[in-house]
C-alpha atoms as a PDB file:
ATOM      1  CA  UNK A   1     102.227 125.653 128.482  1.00  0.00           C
ATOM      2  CA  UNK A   2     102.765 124.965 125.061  1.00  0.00           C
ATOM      3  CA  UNK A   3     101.995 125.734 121.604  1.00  0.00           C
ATOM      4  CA  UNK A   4     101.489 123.091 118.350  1.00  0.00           C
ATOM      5  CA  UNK A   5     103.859 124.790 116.864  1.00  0.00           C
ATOM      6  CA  UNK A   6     106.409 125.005 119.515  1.00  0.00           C
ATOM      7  CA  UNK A   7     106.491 121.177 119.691  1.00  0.00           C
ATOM      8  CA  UNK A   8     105.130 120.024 115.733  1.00  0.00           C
ATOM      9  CA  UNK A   9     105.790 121.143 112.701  1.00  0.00           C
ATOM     10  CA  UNK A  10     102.305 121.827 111.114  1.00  0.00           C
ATOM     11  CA  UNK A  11     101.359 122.421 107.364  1.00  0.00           C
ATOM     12  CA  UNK A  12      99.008 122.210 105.021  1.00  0.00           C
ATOM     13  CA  UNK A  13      99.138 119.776 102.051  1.00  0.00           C
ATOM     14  CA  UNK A  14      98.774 120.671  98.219  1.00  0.00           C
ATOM     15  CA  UNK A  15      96.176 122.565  96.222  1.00  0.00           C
ATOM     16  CA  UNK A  16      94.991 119.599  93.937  1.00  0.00           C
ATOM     17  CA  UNK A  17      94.419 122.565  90.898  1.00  0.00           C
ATOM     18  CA  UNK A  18      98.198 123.401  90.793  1.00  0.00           C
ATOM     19  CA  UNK A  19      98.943 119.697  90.011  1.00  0.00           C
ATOM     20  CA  UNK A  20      96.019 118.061  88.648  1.00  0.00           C
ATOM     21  CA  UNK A  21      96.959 116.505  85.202  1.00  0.00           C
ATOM     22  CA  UNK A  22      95.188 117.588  82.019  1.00  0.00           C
ATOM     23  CA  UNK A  23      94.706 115.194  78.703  1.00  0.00           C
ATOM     24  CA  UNK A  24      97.184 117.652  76.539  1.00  0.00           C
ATOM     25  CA  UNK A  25     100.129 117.469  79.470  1.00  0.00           C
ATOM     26  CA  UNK A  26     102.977 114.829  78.411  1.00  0.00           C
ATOM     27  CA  UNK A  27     103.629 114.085  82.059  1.00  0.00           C
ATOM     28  CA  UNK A  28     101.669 112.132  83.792  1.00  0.00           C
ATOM     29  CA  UNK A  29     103.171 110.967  87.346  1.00  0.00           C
ATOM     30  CA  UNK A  30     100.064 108.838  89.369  1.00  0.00           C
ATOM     31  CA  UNK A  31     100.208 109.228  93.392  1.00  0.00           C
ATOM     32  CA  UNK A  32      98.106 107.815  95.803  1.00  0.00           C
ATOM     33  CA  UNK A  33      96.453 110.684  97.680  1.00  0.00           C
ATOM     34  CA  UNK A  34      94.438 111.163 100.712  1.00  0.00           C
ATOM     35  CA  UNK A  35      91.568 113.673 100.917  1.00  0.00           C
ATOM     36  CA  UNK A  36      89.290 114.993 103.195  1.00  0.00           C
ATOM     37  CA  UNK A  37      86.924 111.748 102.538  1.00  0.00           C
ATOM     38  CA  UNK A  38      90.258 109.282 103.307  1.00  0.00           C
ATOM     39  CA  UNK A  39      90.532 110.115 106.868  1.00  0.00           C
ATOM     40  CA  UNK A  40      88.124 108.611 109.888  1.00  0.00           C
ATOM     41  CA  UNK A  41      89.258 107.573 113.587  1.00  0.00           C
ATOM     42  CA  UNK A  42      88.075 104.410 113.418  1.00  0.00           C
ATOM     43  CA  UNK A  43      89.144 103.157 109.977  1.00  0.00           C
ATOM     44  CA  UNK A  44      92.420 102.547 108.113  1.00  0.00           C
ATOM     45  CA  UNK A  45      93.022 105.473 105.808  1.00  0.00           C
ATOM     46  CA  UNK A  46      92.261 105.347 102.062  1.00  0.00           C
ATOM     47  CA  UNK A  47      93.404 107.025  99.427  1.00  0.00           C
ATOM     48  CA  UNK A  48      92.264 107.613  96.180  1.00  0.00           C
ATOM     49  CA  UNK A  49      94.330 107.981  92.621  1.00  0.00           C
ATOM     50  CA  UNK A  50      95.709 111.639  91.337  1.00  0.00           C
ATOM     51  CA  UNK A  51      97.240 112.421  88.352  1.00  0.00           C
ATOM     52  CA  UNK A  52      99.898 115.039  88.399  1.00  0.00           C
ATOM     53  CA  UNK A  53     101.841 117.032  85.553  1.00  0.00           C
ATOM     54  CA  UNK A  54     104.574 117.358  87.818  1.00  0.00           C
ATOM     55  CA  UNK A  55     106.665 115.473  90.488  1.00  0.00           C
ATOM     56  CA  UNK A  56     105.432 117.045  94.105  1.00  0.00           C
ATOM     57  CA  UNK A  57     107.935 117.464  96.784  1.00  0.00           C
ATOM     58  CA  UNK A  58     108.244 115.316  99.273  1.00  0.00           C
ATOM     59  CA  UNK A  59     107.307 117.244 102.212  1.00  0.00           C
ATOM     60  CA  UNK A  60     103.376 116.716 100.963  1.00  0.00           C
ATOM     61  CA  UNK A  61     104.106 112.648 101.248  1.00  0.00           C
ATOM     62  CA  UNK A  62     102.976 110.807 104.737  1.00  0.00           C
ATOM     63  CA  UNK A  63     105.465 109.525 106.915  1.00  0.00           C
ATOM     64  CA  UNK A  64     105.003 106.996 109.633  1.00  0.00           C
ATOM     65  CA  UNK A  65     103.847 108.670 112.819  1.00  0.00           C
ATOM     66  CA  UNK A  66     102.283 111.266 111.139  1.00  0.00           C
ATOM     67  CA  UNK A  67      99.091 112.606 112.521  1.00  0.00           C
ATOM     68  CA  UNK A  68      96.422 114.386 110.090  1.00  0.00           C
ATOM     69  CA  UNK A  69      93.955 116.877 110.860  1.00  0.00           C
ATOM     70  CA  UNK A  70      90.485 117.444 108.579  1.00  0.00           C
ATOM     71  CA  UNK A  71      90.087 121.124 108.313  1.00  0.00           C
ATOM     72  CA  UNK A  72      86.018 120.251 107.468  1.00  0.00           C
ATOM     73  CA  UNK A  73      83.619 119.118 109.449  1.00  0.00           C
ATOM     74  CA  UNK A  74      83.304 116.266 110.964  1.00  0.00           C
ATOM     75  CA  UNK A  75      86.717 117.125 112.039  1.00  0.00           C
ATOM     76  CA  UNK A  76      88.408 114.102 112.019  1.00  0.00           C
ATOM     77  CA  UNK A  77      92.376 113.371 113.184  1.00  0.00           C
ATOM     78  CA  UNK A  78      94.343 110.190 112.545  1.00  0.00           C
ATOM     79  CA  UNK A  79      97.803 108.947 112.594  1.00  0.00           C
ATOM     80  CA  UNK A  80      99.889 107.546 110.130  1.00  0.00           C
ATOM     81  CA  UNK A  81     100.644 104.238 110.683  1.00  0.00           C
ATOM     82  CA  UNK A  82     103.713 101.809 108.960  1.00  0.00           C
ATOM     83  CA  UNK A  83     101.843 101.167 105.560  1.00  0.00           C
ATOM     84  CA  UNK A  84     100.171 103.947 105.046  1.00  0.00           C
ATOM     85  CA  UNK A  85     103.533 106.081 104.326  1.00  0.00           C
ATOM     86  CA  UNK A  86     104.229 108.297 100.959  1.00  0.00           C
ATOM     87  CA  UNK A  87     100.710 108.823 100.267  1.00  0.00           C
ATOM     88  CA  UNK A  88      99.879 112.506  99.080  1.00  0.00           C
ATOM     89  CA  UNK A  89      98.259 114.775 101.147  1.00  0.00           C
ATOM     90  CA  UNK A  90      95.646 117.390  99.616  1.00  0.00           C
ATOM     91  CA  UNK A  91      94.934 120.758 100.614  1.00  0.00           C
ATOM     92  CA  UNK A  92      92.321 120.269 103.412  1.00  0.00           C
ATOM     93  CA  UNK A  93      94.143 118.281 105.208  1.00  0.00           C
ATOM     94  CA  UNK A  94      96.927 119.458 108.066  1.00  0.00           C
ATOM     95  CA  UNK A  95      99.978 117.772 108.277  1.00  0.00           C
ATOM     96  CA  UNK A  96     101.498 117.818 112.171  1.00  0.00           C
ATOM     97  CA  UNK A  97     104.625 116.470 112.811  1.00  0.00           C
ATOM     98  CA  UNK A  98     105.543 115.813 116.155  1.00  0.00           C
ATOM     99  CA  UNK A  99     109.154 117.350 116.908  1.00  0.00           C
ATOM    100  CA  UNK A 100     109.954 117.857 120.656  1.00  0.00           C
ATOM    101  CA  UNK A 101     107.267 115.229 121.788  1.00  0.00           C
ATOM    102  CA  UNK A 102     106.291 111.570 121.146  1.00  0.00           C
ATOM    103  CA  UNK A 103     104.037 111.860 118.362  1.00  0.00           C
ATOM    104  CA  UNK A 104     101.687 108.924 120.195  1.00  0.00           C
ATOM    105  CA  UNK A 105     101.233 111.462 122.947  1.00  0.00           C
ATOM    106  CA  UNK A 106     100.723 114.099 120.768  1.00  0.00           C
ATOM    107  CA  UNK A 107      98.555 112.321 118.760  1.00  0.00           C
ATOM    108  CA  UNK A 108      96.290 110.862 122.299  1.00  0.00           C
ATOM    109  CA  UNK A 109      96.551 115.678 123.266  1.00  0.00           C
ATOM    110  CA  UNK A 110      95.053 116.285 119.606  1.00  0.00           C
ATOM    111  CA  UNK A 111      92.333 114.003 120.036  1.00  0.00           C
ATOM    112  CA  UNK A 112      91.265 115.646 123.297  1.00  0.00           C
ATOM    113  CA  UNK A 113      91.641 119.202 121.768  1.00  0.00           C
ATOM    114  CA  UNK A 114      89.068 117.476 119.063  1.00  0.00           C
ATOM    115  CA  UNK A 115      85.943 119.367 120.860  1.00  0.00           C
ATOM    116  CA  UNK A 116      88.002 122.365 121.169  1.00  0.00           C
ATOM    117  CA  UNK A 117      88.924 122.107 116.825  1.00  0.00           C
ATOM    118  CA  UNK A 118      84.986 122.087 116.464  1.00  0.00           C
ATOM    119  CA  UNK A 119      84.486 124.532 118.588  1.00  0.00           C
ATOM    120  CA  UNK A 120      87.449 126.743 116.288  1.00  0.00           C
ATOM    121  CA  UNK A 121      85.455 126.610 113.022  1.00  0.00           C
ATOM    122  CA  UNK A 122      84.618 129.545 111.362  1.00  0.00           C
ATOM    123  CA  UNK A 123      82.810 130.563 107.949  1.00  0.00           C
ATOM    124  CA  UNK A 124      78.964 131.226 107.291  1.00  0.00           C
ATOM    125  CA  UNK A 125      78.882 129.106 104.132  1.00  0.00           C
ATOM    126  CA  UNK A 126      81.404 126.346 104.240  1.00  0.00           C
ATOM    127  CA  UNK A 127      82.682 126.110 107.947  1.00  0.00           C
ATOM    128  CA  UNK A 128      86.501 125.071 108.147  1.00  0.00           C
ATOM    129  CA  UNK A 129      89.448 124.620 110.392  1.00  0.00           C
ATOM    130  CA  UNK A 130      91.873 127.849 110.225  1.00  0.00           C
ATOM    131  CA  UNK A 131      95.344 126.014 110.050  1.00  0.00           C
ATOM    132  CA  UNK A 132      96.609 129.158 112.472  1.00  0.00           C
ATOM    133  CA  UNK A 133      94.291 128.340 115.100  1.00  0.00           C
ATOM    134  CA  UNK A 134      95.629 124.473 114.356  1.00  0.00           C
ATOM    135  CA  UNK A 135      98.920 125.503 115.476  1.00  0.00           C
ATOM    136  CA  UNK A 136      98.166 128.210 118.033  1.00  0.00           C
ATOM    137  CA  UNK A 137      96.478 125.170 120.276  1.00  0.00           C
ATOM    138  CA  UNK A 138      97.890 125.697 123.276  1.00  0.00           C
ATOM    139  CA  UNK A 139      98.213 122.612 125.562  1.00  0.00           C
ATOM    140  CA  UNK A 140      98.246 123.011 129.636  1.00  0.00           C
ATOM    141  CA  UNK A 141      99.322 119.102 130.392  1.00  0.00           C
ATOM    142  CA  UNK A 142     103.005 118.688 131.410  1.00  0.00           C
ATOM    143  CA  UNK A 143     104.580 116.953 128.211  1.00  0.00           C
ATOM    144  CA  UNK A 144     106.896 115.203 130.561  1.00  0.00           C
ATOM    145  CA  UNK A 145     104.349 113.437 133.198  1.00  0.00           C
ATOM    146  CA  UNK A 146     104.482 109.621 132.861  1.00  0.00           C
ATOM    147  CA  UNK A 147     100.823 109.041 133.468  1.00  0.00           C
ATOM    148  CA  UNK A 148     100.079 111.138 130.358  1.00  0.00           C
ATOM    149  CA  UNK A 149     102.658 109.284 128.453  1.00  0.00           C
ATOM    150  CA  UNK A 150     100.879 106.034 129.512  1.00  0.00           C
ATOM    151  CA  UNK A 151      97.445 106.878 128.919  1.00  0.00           C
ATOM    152  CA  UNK A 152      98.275 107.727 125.347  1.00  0.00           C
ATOM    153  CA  UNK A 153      99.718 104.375 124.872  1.00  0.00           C
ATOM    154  CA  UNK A 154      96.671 102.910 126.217  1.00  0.00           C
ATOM    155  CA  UNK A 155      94.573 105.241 123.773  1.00  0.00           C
ATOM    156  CA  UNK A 156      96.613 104.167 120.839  1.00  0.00           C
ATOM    157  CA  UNK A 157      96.093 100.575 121.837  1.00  0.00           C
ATOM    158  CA  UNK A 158      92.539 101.172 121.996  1.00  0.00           C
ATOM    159  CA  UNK A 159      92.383 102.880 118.446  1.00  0.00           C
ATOM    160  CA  UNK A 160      94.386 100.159 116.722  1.00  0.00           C
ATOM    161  CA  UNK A 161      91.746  97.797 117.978  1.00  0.00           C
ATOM    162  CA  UNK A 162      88.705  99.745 117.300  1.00  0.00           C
ATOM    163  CA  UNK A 163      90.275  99.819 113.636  1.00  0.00           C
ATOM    164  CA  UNK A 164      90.857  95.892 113.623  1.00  0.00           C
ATOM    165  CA  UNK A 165      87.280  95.455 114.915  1.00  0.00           C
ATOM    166  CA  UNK A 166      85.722  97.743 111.879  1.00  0.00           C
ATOM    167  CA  UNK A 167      88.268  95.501 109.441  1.00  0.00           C
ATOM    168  CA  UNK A 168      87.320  92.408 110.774  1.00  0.00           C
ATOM    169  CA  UNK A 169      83.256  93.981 110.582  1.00  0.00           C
ATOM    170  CA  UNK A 170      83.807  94.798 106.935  1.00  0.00           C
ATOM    171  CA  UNK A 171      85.439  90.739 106.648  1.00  0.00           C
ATOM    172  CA  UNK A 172      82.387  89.309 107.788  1.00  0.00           C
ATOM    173  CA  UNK A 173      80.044  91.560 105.610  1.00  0.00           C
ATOM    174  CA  UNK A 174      81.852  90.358 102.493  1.00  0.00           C
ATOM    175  CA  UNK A 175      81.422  86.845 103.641  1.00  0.00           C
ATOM    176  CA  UNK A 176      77.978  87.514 104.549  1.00  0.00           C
ATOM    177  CA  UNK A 177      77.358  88.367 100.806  1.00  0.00           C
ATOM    178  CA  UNK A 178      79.381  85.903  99.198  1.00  0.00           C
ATOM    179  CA  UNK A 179      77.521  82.897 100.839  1.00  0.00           C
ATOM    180  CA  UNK A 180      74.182  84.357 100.904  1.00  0.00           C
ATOM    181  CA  UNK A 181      74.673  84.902  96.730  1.00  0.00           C
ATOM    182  CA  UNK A 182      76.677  81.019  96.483  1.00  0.00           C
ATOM    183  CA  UNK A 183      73.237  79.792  98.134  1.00  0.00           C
ATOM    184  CA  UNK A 184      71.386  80.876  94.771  1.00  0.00           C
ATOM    185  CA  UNK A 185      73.560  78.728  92.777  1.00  0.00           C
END
């Protein structure tokens, strides 16, 4: 058995307030950042501007491979593919980096633990993901068995279409509009 944290390195990303640029501050750095709204399963990630009074450290900045974690509900986890690297990360979001393990398999155990994350929430106002309980997941699979290693390919496979499919949705929905409002003229 092992824990996240025994085979990721897990954080948190920044508290926006710290950073956040006011009109009086004479530096002004602009980062792309993801958010709690950036993140879905079956999407490409977005980000959204921030403007900082100070350069952030590089640890908070995505890195191919990877994998985020929404600490509100839905719960939501996704991994960082090529392209979608150095974008900031903001406070409720976790950062896991896989270590001592492929991060595609760790990314396919995450995504079963997904139930088990929901199931971890706690707060009678505004329910959230501890970040402890994030990396005191404890995971019973053998890391080393093949089968797992090739059903997390296959799952990754699966999720990189399922996010082509909602691109090339979104595609067709632009050209939907743009003929249906060139038919007017």
């Amino acid at each position: 058995m092992n824990k996240l944290i025994d085979i990721a390195d897990v954080s948190i990303g920044i508290l926006k307030n710290r950073y956040e640029s006011r009109a009086f501050d004479k530096k002004q750095i602009t980062y792309n950042m993801v958010n709690y709204g950036s993140i879905s399963e079956e999407t490409s990630i977005t980000s959204t501007k921030f403007i900082s009074n100070s350069e952030i450290d590089q640890t908070f900045f995505t890195k191919e491979n990877d994998i985020l974690i929404k600490l509100f509900p839905p719960i939501s986890i996704t991994k960082i593919e090529k392209g979608d690297e150095n974008l900031l990360v903001s406070s409720n979001v976790v950062i896991v980096r896989a270590k001592k393990i492929d991060s595609n398999l760790l990314y396919f155990l995450l995504k079963i633990k997904l139930k088990h994350f929901n199931q971890l929430m706690d707060g009678s106002i505004v329910r959230s993901l501890n970040v402890k309980a994030i990396k005191d997941v404890i995971f019973k699979e053998n890391l080393n068995d093949n089968n797992l290693v090739k059903k997390a390919i296959l799952n990754e496979l699966f999720t990189k279409k399922i996010i082509l499919e909602n691109r090339k949705i979104k595609l067709i929905k632009k050209q939907q509009i743009f003929y249906t409002l060139k038919g007017d003229k």
